[in-house]
PDB file of N, CA and C in Angstrom:
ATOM      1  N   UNK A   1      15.656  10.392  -5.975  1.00  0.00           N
ATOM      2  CA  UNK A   1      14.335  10.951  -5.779  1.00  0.00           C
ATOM      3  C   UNK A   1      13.242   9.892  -5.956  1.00  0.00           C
ATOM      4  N   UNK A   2      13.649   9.214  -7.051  1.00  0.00           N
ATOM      5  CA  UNK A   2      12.512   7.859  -7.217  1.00  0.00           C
ATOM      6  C   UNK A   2      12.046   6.980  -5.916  1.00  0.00           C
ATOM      7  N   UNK A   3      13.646   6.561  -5.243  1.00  0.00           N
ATOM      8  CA  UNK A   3      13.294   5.819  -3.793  1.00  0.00           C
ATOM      9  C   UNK A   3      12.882   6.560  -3.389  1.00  0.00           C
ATOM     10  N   UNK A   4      12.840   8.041  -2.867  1.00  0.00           N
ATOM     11  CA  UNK A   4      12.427   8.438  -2.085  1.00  0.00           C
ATOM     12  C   UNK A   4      10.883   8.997  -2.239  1.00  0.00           C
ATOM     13  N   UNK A   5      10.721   8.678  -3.241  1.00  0.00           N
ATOM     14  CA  UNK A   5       9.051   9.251  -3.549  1.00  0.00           C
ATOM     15  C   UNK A   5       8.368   7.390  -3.516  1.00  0.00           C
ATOM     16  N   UNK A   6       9.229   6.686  -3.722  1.00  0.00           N
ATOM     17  CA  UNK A   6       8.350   5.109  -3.400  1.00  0.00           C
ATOM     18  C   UNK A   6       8.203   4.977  -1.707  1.00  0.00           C
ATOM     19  N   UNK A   7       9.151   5.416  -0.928  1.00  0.00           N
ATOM     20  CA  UNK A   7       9.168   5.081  -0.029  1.00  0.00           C
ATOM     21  C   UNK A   7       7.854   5.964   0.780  1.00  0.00           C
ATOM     22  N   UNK A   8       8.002   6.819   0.344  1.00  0.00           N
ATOM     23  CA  UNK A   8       6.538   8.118   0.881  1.00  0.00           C
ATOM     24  C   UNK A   8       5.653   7.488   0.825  1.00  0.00           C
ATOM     25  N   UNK A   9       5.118   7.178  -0.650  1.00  0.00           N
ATOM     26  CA  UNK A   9       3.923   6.500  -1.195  1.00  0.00           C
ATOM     27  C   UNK A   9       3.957   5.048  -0.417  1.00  0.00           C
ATOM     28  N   UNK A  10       4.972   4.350   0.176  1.00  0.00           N
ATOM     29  CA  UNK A  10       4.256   3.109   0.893  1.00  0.00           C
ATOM     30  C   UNK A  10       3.728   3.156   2.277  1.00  0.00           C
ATOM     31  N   UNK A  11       5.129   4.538   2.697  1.00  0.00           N
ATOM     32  CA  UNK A  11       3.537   5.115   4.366  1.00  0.00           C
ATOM     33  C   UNK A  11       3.100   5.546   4.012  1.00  0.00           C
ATOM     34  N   UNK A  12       2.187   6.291   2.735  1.00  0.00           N
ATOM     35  CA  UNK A  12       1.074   6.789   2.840  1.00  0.00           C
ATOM     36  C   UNK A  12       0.144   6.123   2.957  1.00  0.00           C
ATOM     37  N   UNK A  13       0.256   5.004   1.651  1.00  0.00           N
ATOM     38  CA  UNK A  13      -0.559   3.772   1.268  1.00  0.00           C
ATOM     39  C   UNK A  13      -0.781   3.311   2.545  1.00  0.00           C
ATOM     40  N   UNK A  14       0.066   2.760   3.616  1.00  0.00           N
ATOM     41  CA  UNK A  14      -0.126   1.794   4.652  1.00  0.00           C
ATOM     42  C   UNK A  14      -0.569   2.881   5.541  1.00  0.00           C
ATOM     43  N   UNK A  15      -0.759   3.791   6.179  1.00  0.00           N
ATOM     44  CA  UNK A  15      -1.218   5.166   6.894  1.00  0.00           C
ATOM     45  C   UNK A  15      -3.110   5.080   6.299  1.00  0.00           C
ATOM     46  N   UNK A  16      -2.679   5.230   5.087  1.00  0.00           N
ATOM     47  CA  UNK A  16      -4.438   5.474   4.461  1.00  0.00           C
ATOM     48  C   UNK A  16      -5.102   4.238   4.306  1.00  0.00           C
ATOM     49  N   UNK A  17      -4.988   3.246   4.169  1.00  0.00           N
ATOM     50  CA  UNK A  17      -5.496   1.768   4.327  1.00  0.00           C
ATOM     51  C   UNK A  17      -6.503   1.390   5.752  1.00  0.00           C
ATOM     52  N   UNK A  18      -4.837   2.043   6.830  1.00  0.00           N
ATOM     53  CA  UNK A  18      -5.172   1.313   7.976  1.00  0.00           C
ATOM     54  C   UNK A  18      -5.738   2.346   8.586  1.00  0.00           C
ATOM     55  N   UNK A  19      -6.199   3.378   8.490  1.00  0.00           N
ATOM     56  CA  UNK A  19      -7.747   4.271   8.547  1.00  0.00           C
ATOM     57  C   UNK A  19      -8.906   4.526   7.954  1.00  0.00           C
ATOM     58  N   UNK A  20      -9.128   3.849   6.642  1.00  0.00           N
ATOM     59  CA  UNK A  20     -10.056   3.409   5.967  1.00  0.00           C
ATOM     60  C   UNK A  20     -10.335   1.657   6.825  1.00  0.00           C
ATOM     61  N   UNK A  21      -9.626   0.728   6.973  1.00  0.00           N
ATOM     62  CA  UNK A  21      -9.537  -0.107   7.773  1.00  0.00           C
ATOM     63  C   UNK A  21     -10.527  -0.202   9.063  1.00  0.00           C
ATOM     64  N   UNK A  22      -9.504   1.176   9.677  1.00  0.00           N
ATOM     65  CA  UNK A  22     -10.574   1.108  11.134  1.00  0.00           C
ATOM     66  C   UNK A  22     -12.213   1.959  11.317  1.00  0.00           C
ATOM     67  N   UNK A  23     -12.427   2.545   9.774  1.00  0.00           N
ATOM     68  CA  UNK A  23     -13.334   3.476   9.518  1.00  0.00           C
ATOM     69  C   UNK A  23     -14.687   2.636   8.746  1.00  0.00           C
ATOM     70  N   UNK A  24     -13.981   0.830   8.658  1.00  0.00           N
ATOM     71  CA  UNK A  24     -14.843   0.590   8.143  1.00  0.00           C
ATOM     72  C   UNK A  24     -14.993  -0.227   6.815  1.00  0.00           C
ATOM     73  N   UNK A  25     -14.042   0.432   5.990  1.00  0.00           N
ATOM     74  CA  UNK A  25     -13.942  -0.044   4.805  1.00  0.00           C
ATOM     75  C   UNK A  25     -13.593  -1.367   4.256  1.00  0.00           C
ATOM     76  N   UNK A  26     -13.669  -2.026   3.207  1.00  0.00           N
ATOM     77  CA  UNK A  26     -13.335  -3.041   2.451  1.00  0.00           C
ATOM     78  C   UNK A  26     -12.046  -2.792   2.045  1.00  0.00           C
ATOM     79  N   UNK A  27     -11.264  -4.063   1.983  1.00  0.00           N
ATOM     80  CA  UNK A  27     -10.442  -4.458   1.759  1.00  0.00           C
ATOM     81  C   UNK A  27     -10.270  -4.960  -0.009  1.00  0.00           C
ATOM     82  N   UNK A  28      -8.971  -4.592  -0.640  1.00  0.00           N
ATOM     83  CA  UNK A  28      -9.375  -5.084  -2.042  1.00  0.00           C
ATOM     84  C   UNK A  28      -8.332  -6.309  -2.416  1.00  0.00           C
ATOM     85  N   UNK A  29      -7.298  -5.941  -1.569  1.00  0.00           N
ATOM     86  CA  UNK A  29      -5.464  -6.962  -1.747  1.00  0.00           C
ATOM     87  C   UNK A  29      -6.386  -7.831  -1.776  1.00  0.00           C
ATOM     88  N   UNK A  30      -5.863  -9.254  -2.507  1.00  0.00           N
ATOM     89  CA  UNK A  30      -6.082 -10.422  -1.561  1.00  0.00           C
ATOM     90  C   UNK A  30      -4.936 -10.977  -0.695  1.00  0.00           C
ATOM     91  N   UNK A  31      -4.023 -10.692  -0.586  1.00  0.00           N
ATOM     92  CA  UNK A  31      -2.999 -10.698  -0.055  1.00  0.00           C
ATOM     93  C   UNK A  31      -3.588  -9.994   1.468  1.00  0.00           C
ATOM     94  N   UNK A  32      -3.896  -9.267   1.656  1.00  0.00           N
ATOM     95  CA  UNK A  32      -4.177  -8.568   2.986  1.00  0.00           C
ATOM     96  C   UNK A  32      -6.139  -9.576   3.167  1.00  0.00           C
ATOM     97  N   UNK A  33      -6.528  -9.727   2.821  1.00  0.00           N
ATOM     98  CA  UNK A  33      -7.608 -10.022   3.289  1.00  0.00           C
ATOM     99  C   UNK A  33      -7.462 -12.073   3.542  1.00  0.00           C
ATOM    100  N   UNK A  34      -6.780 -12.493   3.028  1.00  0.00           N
ATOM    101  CA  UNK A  34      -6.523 -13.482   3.189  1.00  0.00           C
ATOM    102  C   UNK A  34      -5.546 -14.071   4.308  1.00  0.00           C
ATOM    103  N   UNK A  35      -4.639 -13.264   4.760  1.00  0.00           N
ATOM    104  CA  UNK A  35      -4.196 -12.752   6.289  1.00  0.00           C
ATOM    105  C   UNK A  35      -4.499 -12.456   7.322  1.00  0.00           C
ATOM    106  N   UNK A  36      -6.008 -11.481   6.644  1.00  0.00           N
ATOM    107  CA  UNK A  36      -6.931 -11.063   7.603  1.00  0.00           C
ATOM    108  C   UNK A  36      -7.911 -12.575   8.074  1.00  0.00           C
ATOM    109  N   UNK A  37      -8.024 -12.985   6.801  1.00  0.00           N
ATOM    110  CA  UNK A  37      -9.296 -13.971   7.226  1.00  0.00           C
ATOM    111  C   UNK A  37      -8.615 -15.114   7.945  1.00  0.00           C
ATOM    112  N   UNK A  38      -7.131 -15.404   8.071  1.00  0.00           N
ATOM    113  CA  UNK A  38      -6.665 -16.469   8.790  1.00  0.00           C
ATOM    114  C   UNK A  38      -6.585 -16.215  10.007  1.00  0.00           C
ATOM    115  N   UNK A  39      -7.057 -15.251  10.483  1.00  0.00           N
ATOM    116  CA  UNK A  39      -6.690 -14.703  12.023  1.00  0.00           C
ATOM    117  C   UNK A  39      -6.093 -13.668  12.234  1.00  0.00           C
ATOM    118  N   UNK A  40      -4.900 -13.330  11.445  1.00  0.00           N
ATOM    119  CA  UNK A  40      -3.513 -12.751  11.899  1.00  0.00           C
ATOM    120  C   UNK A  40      -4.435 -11.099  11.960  1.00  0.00           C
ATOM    121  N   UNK A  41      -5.535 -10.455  11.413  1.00  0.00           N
ATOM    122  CA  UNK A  41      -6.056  -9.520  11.478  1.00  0.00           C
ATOM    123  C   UNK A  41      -5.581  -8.233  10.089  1.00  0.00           C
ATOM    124  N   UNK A  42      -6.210  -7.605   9.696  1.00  0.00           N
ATOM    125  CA  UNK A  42      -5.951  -6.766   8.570  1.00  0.00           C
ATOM    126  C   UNK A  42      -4.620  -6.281   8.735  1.00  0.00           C
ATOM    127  N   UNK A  43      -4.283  -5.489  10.124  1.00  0.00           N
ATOM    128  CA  UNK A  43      -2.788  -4.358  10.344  1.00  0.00           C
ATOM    129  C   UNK A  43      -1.669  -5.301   9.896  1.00  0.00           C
ATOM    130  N   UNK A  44      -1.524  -7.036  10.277  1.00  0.00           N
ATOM    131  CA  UNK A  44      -0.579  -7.852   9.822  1.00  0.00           C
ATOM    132  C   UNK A  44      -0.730  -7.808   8.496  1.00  0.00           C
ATOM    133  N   UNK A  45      -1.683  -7.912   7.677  1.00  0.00           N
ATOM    134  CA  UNK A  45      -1.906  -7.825   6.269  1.00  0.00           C
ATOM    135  C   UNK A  45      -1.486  -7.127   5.097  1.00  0.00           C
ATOM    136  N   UNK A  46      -1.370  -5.648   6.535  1.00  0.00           N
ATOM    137  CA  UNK A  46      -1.064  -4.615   5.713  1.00  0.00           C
ATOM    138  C   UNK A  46       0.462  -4.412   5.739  1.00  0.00           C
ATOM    139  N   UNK A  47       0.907  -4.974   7.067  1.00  0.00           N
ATOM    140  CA  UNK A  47       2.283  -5.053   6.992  1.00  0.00           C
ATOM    141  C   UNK A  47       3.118  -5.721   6.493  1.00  0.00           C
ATOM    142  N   UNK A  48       2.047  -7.074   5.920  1.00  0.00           N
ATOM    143  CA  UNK A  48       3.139  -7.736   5.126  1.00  0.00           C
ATOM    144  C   UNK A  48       2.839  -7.239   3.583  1.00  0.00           C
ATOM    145  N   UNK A  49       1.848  -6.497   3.459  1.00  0.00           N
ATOM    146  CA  UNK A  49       1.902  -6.281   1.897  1.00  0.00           C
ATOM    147  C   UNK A  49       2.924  -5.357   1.531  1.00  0.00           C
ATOM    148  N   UNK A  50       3.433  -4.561   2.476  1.00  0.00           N
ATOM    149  CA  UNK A  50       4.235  -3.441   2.368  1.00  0.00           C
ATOM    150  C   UNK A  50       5.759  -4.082   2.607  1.00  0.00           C
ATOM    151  N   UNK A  51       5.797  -5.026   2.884  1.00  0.00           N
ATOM    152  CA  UNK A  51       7.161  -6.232   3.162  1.00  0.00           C
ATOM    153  C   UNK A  51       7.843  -6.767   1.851  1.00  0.00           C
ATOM    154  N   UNK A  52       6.148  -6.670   1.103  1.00  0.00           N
ATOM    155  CA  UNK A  52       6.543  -7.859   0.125  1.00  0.00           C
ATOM    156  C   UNK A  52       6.652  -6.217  -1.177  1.00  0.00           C
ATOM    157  N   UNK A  53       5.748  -5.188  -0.802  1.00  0.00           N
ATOM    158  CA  UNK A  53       6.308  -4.195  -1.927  1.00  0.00           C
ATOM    159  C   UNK A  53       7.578  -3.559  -1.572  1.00  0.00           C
ATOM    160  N   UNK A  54       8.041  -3.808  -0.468  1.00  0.00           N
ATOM    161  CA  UNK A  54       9.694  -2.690  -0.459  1.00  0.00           C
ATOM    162  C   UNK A  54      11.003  -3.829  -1.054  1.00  0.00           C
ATOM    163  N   UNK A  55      10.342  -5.090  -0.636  1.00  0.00           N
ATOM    164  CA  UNK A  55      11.284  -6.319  -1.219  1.00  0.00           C
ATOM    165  C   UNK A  55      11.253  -6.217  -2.605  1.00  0.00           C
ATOM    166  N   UNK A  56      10.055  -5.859  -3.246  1.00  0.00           N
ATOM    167  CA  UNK A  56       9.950  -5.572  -4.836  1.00  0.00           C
ATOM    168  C   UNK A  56      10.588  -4.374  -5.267  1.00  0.00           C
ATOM    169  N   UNK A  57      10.641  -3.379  -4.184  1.00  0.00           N
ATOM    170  CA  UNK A  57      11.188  -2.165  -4.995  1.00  0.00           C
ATOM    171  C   UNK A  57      12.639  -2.599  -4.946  1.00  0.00           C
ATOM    172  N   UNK A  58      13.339  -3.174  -4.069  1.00  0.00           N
ATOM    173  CA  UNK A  58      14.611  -3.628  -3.475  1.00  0.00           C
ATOM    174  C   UNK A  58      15.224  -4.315  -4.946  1.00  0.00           C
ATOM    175  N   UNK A  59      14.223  -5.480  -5.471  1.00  0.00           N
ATOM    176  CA  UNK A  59      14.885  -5.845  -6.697  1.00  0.00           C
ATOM    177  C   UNK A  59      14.902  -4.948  -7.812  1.00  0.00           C
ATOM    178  N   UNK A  60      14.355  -4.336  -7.784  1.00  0.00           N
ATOM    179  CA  UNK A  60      14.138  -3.436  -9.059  1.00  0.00           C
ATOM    180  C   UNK A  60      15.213  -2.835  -9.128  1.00  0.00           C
ATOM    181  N   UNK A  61      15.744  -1.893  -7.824  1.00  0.00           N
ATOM    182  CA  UNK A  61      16.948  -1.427  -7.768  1.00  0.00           C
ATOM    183  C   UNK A  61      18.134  -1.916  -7.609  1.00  0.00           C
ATOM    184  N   UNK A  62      18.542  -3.156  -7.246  1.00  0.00           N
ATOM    185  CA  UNK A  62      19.172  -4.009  -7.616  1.00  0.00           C
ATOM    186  C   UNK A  62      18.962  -4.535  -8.934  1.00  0.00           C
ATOM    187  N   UNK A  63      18.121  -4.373 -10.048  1.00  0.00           N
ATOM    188  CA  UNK A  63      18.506  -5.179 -11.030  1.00  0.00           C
ATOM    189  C   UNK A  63      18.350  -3.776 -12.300  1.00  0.00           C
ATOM    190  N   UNK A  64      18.655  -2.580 -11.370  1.00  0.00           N
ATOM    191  CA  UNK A  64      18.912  -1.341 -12.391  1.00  0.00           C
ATOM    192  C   UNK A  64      17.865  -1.160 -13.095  1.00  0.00           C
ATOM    193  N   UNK A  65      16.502  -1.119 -12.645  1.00  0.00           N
ATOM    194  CA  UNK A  65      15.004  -0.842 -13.455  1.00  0.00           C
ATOM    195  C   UNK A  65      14.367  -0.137 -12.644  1.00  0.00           C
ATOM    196  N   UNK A  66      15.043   1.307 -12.769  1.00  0.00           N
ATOM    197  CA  UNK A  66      14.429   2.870 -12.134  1.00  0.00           C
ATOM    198  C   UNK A  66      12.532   2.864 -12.844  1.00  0.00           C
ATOM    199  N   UNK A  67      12.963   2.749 -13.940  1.00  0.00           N
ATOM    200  CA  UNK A  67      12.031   2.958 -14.643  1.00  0.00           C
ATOM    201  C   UNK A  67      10.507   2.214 -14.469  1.00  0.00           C
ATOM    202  N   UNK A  68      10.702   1.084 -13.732  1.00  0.00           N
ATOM    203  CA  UNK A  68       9.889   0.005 -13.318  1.00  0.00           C
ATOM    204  C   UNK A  68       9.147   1.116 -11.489  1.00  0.00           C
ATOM    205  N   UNK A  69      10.146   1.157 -11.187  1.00  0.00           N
ATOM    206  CA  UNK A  69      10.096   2.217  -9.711  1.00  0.00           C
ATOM    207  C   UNK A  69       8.703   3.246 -10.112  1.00  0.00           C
ATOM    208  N   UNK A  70       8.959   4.412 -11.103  1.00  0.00           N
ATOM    209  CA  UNK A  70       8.845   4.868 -11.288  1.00  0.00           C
ATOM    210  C   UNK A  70       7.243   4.809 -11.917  1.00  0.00           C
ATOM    211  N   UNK A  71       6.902   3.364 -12.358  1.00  0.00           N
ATOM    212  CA  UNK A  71       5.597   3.203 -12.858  1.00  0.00           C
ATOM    213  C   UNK A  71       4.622   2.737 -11.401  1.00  0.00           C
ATOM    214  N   UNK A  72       5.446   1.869 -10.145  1.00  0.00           N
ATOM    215  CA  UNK A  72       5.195   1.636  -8.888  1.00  0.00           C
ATOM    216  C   UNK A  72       4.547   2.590  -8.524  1.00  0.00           C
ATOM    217  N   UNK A  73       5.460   3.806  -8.291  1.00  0.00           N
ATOM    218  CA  UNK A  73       4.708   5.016  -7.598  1.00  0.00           C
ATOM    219  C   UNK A  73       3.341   5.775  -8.872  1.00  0.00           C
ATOM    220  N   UNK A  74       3.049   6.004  -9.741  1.00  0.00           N
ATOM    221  CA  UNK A  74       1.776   6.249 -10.194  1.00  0.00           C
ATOM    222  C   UNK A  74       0.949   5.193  -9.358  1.00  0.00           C
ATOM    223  N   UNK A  75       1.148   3.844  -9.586  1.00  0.00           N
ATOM    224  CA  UNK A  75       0.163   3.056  -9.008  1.00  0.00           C
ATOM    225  C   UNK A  75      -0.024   3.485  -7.405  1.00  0.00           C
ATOM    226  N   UNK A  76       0.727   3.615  -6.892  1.00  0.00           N
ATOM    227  CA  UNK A  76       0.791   3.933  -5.307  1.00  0.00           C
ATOM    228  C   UNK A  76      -0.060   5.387  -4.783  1.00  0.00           C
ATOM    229  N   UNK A  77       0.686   6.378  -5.859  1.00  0.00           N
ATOM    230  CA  UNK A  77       0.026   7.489  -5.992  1.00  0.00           C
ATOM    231  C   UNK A  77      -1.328   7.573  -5.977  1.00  0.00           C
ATOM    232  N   UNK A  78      -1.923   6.518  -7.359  1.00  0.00           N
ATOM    233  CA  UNK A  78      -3.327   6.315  -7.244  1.00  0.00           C
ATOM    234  C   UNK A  78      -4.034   5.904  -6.607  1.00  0.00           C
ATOM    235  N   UNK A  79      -3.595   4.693  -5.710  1.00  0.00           N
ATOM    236  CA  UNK A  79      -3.810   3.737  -4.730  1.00  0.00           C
ATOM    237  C   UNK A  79      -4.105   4.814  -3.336  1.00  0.00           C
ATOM    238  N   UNK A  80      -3.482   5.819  -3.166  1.00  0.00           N
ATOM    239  CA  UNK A  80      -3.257   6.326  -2.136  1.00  0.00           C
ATOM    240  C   UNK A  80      -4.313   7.610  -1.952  1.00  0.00           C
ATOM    241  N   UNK A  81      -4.501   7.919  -3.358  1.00  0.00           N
ATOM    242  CA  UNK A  81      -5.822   9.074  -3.558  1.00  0.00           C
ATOM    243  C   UNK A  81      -6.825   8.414  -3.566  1.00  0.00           C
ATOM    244  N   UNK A  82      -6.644   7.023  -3.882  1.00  0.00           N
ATOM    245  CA  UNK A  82      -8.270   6.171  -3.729  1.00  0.00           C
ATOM    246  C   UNK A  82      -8.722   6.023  -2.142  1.00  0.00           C
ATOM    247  N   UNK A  83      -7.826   5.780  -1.067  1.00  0.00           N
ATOM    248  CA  UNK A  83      -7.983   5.264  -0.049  1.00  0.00           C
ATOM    249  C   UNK A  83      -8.774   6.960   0.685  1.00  0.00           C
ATOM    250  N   UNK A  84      -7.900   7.931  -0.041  1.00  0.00           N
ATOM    251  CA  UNK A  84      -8.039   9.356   0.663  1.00  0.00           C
ATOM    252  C   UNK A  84      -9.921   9.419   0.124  1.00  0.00           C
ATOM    253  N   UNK A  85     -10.130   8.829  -1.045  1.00  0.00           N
ATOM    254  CA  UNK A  85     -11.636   9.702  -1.517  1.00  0.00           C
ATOM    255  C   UNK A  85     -12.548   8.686  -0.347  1.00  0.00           C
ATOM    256  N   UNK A  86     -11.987   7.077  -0.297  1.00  0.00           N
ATOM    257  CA  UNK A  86     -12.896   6.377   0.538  1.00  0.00           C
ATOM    258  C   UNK A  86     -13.118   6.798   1.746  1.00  0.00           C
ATOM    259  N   UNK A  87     -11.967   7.534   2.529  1.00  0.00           N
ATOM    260  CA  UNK A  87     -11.837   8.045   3.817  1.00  0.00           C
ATOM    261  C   UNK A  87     -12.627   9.037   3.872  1.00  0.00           C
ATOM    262  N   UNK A  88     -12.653  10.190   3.337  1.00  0.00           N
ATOM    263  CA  UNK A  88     -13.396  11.152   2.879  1.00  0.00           C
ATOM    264  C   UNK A  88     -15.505  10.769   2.869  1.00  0.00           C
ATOM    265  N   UNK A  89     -14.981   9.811   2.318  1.00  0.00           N
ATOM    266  CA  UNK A  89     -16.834   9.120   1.862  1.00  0.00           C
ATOM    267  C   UNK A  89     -16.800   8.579   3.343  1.00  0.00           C
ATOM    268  N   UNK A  90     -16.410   7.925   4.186  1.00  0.00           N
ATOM    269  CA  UNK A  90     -16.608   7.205   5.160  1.00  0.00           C
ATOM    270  C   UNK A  90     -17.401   8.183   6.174  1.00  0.00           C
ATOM    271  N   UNK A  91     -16.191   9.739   6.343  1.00  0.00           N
ATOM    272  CA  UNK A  91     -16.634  10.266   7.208  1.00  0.00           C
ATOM    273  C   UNK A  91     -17.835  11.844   6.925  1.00  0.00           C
ATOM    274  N   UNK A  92     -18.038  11.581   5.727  1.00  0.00           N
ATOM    275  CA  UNK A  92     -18.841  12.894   5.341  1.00  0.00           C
ATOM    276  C   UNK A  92     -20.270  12.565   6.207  1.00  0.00           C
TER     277      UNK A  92
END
């Protein structure tokens, strides 16, 4: 259930980003904005941030630290209601 509630939370995250994205919004990664600013454009940014978090969840579960997973998704969770209130503010 853990993978499968991380894996939700990273299309959501990458779903709600990249419509706050085209709606306008700021960027906070530096990882994605520093991608962005080399050319490659925010959507590459966002795709590699989500590259480099499923590779992270990948070790975690390989090195038997559910529990590490499990603190991921609060952050994601939160991450993902933040993008929803900005989206929300964008288009009111």
């Amino acid at each position: 259930m853990l993978l499968a509630t991380f894996l939700c939370l990273q299309l959501l995250d990458f779903l709600t980003t990249l419509v706050g994205l085209n709606l306008g919004a700021g960027e906070a990664c530096p990882l994605i904005r520093f991608v962005a600013a080399a050319g490659l454009g925010p959507t590459f940014g966002v795709v590699a941030s989500k590259l480099v978090a499923l590779a992270l969840g990948g070790v975690c579960i390989g090195l038997h630290r559910p529990h590490v997973i499990r603190w991921i998704n609060y952050w994601y969770a939160g991450l993902a209601a933040w993008n929803i209130v900005i989206i929300v503010r964008l288009t009111a």
